[in-house]
Protein backbone atom coordinates (compact mmCIF):
# COMPACT_ATOMS: atom_id res chain seq x y z
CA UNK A 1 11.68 -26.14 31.61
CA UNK A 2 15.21 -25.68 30.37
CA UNK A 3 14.78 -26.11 27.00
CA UNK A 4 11.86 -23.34 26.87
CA UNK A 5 13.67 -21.21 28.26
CA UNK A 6 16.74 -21.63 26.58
CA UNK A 7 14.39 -21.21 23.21
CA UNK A 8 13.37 -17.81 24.98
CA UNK A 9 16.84 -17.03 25.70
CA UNK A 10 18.40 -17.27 21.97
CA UNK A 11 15.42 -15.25 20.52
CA UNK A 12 15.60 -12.37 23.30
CA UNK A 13 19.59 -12.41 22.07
CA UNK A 14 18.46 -11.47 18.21
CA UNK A 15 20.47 -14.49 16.89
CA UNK A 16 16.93 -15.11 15.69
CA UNK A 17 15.87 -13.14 13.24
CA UNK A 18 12.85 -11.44 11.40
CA UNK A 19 11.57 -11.95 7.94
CA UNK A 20 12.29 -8.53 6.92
CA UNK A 21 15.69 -8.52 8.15
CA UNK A 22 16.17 -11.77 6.68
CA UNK A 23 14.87 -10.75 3.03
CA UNK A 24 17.00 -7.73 3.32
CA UNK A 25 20.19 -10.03 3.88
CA UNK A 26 18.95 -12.18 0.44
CA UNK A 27 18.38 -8.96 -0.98
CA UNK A 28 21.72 -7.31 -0.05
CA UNK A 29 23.54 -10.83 -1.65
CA UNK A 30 21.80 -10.79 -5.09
CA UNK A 31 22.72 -6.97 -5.13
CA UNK A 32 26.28 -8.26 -4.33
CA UNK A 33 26.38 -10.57 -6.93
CA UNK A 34 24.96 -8.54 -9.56
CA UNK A 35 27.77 -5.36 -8.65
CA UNK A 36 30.89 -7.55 -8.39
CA UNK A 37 30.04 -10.35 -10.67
CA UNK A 38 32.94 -9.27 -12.94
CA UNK A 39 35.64 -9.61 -10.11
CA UNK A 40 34.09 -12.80 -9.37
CA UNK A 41 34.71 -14.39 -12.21
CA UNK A 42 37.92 -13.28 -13.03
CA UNK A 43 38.97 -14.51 -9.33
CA UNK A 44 37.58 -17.72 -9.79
CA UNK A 45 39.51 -18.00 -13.57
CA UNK A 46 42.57 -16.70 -11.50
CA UNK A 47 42.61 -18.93 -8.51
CA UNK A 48 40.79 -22.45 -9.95
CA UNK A 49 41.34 -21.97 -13.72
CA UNK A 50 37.55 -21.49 -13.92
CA UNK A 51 35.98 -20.80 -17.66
CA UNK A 52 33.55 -17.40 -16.93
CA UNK A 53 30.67 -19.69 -18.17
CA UNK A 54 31.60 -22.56 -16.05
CA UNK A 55 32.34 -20.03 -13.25
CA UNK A 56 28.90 -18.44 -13.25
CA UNK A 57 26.64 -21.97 -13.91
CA UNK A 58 28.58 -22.73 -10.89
CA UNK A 59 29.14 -20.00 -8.12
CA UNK A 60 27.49 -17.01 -8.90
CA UNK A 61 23.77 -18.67 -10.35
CA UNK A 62 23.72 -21.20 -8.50
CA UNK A 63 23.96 -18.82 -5.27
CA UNK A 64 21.76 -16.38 -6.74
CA UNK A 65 19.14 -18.78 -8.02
CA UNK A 66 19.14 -20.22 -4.50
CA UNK A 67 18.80 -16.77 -3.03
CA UNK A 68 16.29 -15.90 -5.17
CA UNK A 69 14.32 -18.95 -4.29
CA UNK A 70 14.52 -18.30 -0.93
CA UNK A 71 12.95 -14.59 -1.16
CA UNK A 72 9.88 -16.54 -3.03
CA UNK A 73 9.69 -18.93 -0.09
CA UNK A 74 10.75 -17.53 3.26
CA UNK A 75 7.76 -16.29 4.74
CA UNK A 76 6.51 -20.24 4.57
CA UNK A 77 9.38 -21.21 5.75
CA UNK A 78 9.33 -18.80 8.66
CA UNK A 79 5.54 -19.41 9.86
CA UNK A 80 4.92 -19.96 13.40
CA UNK A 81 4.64 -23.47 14.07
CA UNK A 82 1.94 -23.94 17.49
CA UNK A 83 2.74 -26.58 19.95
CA UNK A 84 1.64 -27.49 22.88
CA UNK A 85 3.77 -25.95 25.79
CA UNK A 86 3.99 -29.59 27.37
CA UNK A 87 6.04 -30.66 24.26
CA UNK A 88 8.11 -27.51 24.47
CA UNK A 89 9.20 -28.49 28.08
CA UNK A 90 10.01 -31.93 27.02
């Protein structure tokens, strides 16, 4: 019965999260992105030598394409998934 209760115990502590709260966080990073993608760049040129082009193909889209992605798709990825309680105990 730990192991149920331990499940109970991390979602009563919030460390689990909603899909709202969770598209607002994906939200908040494309925003991000998008507001500071200048600085971005021309940290990434100044610390790794990085080309702007090379820079953004490789930090900023691919994080924001991933983001993105995930806004389509979290709700799936969220759905409840029923078990029986026996296999929850196990």
């Amino acid at each position: 019965m730990e192991g149920l209760e331990g499940l109970r115990r991390t979602f009563r502590s919030g460390r689990t999260r909603g899909v709202d709260w969770r598209k607002a966080q994906l939200l908040a990073l494309v925003k991000y992105l998008a507001e500071n993608e200048a600085q971005i760049l021309e940290a990434l040129e100044q610390d790794l030598g990085k080309h702007p082009v090379e820079a953004y193909r490789d930090e900023i889209g691919l994080v924001k394409k991933s983001a993105e992605h995930s806004l389509l798709n979290i709700k799936k990825w969220m759905a409840p998934k029923k078990i029986l309680l026996e296999e929850a105990e196990s």
